[in-house]
Protein backbone atom coordinates (compact mmCIF):
# COMPACT_ATOMS: atom_id res chain seq x y z
CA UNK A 1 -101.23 193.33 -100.08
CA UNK A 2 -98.20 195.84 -100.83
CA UNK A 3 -96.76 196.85 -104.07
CA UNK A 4 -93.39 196.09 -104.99
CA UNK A 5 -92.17 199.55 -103.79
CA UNK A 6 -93.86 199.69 -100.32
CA UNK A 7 -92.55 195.98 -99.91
CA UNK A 8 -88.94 197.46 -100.95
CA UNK A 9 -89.07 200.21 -98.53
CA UNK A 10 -90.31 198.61 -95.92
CA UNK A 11 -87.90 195.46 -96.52
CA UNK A 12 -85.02 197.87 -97.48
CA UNK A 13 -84.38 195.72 -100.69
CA UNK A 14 -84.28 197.75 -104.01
CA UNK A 15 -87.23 197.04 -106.27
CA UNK A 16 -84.61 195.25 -108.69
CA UNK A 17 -83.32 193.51 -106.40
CA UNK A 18 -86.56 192.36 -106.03
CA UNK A 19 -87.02 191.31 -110.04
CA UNK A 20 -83.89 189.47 -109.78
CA UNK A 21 -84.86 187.91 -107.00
CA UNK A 22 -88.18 186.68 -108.36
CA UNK A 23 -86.51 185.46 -111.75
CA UNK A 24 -84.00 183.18 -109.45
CA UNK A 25 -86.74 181.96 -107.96
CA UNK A 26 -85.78 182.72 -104.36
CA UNK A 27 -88.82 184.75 -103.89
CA UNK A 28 -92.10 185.28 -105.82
CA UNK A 29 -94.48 187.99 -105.94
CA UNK A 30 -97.78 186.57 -104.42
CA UNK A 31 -99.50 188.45 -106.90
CA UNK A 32 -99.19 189.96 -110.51
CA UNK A 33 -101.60 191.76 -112.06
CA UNK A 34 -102.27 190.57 -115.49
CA UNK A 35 -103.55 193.94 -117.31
CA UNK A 36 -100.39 196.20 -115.86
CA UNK A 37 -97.92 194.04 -114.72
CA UNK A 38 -97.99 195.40 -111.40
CA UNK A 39 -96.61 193.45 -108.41
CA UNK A 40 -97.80 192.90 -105.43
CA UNK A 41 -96.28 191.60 -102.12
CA UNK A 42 -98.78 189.66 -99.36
CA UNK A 43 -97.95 190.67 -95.56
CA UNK A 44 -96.45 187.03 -94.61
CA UNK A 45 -94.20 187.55 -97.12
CA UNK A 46 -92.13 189.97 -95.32
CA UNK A 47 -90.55 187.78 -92.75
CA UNK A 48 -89.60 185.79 -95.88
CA UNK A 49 -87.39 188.70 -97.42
CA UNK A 50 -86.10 189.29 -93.32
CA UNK A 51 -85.40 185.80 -93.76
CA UNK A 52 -83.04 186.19 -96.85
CA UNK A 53 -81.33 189.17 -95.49
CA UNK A 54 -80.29 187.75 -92.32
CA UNK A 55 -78.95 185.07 -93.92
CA UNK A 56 -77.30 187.30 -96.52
CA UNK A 57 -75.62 188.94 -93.52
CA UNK A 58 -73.94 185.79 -92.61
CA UNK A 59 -72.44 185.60 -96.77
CA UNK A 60 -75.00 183.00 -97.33
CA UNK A 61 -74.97 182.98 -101.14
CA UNK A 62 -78.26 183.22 -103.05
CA UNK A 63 -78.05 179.54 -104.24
CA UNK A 64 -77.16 178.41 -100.73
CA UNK A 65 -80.49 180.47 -99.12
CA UNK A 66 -83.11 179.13 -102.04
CA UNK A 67 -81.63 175.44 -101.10
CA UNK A 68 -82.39 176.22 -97.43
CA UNK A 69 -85.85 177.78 -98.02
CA UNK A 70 -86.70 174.84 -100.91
CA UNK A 71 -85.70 172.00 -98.44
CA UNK A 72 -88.11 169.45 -97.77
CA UNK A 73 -86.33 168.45 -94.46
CA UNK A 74 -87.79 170.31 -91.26
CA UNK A 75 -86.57 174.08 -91.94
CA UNK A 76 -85.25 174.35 -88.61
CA UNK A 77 -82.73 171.00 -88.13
CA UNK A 78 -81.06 172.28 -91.70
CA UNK A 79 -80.93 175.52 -90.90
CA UNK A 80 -79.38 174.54 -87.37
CA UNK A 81 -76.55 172.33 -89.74
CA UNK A 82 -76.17 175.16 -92.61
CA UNK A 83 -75.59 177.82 -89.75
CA UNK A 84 -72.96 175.79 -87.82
CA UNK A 85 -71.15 175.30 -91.07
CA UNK A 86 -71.21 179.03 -91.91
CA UNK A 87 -70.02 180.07 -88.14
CA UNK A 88 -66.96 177.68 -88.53
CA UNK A 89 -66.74 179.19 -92.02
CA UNK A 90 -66.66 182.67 -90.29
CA UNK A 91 -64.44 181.48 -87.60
CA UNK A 92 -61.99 180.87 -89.52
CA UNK A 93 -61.91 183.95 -91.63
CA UNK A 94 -61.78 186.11 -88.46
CA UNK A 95 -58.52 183.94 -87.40
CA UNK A 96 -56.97 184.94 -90.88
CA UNK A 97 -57.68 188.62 -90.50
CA UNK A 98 -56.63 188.70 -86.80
CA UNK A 99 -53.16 187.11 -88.16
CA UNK A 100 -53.10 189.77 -91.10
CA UNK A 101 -54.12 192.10 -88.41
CA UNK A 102 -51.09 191.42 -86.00
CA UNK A 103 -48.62 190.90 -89.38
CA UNK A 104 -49.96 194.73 -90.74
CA UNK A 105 -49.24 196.00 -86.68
CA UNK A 106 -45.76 194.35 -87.26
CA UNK A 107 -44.64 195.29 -90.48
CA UNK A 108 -46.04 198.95 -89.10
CA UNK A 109 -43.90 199.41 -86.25
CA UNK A 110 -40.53 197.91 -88.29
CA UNK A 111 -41.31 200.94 -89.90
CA UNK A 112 -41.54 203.24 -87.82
CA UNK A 113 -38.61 201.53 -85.99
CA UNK A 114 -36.34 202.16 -89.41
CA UNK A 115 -36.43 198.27 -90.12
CA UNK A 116 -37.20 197.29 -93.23
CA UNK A 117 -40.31 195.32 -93.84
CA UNK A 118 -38.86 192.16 -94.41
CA UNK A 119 -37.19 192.42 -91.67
CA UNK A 120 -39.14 189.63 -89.93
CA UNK A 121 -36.52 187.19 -92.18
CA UNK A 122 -34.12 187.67 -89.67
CA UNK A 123 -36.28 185.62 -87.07
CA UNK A 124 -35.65 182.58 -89.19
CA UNK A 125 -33.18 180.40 -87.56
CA UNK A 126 -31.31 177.92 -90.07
CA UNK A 127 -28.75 175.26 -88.86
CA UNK A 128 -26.24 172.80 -90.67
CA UNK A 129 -27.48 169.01 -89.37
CA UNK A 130 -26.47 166.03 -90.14
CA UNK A 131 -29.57 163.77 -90.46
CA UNK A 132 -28.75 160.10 -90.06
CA UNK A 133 -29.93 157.02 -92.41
CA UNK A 134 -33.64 156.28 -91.51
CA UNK A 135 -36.14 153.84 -92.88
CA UNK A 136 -39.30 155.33 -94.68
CA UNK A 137 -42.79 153.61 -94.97
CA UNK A 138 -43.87 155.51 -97.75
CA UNK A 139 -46.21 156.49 -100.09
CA UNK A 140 -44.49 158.72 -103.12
CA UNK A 141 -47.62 159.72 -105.84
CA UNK A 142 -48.47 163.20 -108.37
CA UNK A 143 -50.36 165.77 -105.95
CA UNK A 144 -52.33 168.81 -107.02
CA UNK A 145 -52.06 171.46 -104.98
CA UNK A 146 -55.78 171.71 -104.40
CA UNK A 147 -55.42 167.89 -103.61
CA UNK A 148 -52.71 168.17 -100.75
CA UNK A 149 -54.78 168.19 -97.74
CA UNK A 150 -57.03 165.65 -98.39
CA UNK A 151 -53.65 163.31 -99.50
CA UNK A 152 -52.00 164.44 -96.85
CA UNK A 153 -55.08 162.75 -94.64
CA UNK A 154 -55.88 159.38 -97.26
CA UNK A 155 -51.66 158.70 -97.00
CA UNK A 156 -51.13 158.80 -93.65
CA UNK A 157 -53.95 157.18 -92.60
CA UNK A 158 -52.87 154.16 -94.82
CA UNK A 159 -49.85 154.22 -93.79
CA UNK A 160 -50.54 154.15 -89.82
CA UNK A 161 -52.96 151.39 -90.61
CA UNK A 162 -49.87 149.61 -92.10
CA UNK A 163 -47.18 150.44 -89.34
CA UNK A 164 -50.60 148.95 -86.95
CA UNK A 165 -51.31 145.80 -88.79
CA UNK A 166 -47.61 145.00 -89.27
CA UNK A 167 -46.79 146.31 -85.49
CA UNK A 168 -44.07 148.16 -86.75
CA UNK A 169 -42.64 151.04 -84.41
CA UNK A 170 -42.68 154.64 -85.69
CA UNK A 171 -39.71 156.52 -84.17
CA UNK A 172 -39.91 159.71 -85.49
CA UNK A 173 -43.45 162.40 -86.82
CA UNK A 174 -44.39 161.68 -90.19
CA UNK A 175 -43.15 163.78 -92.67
CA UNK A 176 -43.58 164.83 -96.42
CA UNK A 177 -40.54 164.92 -98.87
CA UNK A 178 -41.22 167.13 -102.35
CA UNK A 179 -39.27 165.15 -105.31
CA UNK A 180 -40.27 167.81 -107.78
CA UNK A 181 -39.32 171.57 -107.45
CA UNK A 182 -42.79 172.82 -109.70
CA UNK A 183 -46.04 171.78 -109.87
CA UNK A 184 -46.71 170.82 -113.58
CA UNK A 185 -49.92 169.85 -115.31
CA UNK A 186 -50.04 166.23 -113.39
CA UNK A 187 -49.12 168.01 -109.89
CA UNK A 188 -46.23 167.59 -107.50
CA UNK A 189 -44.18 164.51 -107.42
CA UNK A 190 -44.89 164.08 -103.63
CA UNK A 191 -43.54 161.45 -100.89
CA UNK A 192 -45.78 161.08 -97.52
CA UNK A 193 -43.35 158.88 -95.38
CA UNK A 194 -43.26 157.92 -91.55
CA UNK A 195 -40.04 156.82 -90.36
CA UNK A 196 -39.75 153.01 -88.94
CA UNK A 197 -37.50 151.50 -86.81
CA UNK A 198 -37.45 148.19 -88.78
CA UNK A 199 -36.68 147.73 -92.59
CA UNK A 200 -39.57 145.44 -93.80
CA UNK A 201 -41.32 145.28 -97.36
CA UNK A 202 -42.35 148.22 -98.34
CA UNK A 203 -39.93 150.51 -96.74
CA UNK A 204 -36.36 151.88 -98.24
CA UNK A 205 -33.74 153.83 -97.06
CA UNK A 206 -33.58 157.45 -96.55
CA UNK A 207 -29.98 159.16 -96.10
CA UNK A 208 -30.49 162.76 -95.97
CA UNK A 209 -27.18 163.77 -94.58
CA UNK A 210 -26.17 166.89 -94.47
CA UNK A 211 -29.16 169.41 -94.27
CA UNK A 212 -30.36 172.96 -93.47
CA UNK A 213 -32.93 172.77 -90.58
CA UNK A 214 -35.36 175.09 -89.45
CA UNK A 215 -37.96 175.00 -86.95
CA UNK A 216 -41.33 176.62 -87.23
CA UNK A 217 -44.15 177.16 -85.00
CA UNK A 218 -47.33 178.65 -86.34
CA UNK A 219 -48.94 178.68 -89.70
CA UNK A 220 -47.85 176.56 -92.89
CA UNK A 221 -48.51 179.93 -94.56
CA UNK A 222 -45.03 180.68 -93.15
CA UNK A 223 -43.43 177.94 -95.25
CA UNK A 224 -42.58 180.49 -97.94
CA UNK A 225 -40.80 182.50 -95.98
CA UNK A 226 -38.59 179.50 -94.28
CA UNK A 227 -37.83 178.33 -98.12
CA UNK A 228 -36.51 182.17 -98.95
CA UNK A 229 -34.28 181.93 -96.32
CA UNK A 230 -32.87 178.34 -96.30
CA UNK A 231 -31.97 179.52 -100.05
CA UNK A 232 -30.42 182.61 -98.87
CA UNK A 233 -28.50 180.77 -96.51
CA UNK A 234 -27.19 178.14 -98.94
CA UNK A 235 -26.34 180.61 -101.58
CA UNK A 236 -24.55 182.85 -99.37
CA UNK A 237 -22.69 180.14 -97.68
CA UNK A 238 -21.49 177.94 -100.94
CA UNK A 239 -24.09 175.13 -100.51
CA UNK A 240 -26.52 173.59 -103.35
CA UNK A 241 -29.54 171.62 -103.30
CA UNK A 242 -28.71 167.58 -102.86
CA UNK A 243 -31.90 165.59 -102.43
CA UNK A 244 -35.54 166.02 -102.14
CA UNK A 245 -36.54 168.70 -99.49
CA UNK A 246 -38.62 167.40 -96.66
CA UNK A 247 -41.01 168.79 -94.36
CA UNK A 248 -41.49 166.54 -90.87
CA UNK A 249 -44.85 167.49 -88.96
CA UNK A 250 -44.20 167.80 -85.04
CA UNK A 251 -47.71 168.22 -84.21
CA UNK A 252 -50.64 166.64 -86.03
CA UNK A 253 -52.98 169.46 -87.76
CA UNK A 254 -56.16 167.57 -86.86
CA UNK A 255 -54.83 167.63 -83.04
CA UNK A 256 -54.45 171.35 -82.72
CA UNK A 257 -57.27 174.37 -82.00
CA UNK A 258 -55.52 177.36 -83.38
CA UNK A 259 -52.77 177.53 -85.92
CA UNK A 260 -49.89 179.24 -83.51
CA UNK A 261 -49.87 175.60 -81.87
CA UNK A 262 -48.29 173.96 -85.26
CA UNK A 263 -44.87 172.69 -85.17
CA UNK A 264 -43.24 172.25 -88.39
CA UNK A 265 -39.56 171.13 -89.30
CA UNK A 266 -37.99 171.93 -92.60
CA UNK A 267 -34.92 170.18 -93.90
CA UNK A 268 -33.17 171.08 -97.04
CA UNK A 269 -30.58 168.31 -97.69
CA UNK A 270 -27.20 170.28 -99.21
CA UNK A 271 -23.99 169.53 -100.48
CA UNK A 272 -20.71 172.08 -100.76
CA UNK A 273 -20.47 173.52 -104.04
CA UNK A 274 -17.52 172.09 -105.89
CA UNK A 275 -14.91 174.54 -106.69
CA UNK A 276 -14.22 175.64 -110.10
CA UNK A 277 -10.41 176.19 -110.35
């Protein structure tokens, strides 16, 4: 047997630790003595505290290690499923710092260049269109913002089953149009549309018209950034907002490994400003 502090040296886990650990359950002493309240650790035990630190090393939470070491399914097969989750987990995190990473090296050398910081705005390429009348299967509904994703995945797929069962021809990527400018307490008023080549029940008619276009590949992140300077743009040049700004998805986010490989186009339907004589 060890005490609590030879089990904490040898474990490298603080003898606190230790109690707290113990009153969450995740690991008991095997032993307590009743007339001191001494605790005592049994040798078997140690791989079990090795155990919880490795997985602690991989951000395993505390809740998330007791459920592994509690579950009555074979150890091993949900371990194998918990760390597969956690490595895509990681993955993922280590693709957002390696973008931060290359946006900090950026934003570093404008610097020392004598650019300004925002600099990168200057990149943004906006264009006056003029987007023809198109037909839009649709599905228009109040979206939180936590919500969007999995909407974005429940709309469209209803909506390609339609355009299937009704063997309707899609001639152009789906697309998203935002009816509301804020989220409020019931979410964004939010359109998920594909547009058809046929007008059948269910569809209506979309006439954007005139709009300010921009292109952009990589990260939805980015969007911000697009919206600044299609404002900027219309501002400077004597145009106003005239209809519901729309977002059309070139490639499919499901379809793509890495987020450099999205293609996004943003339209923000405008109209001149009148002049006040």
């Amino acid at each position: 047997m060890l005490s609590i502090g030879e089990f904490s040296n040898i474990c490298k886990v603080s003898t606190k630790t230790l109690r707290y650990y113990a009153e969450i359950g995740l690991i008991l002493p095997d032993e307590i003595n009743p007339e001191n309240g001494y605790r005592y650790y049994s040798i078997e035990q140690l791989e079990t505290m090795l155990f919880i630190n490795r997985l602690k090393s991989y951000h395993f939470s505390l809740e998330e290690i007791k459920t592994i070491l509690e579950s009555e399914e074979s150890q091993d097969e949900k371990l194998y499923f918990s760390l597969t989750r956690k490595k895509k987990e990681i993955e993922k995190q280590v693709q957002e710092f390696e973008k931060t990473l290359d946006q900090l090296n950026n934003d570093i050398s404008n610097l020392k260049q004598g650019k300004s910081i925002m600099s990168y705005l200057e990149s943004i390429d906006v264009k006056l269109v003029e987007v023809p009348m198109m037909y839009l299967l649709s599905i228009r509904k109040m979206v939180h913002e936590y919500d969007f994703a999995e909407e974005y995945s429940n709309c469209f797929s209803k909506l390609f089953k339609k355009i299937t069962d009704n063997k309707l021809t899609m001639i152009a990527p789906p697309m998203v149009l935002f009816h509301s400018t804020e989220f409020s307490q019931l979410g964004l008023d939010t359109e998920f549309a594909v547009p058809v080549k046929d007008y059948v029940t269910g569809t209506r008619n979309f006439h954007p018209g005139l709009c300010l276009k921009t292109v952009l590949y990589g990260s939805y992140s980015d969007l911000s950034s697009v919206y600044t300077k299609q404002c900027e743009w219309a501002e400077k040049e004597g145009y106003e907002s005239n209809n519901a700004l729309y977002e059309v998805y070139v490639t499919d986010p499901s379809q793509v490994s890495k987020e450099s490989e999205l293609i996004t186009e943003i339209y923000y339907p405008v109209k001149k400003k009148s002049s006040n004589i």
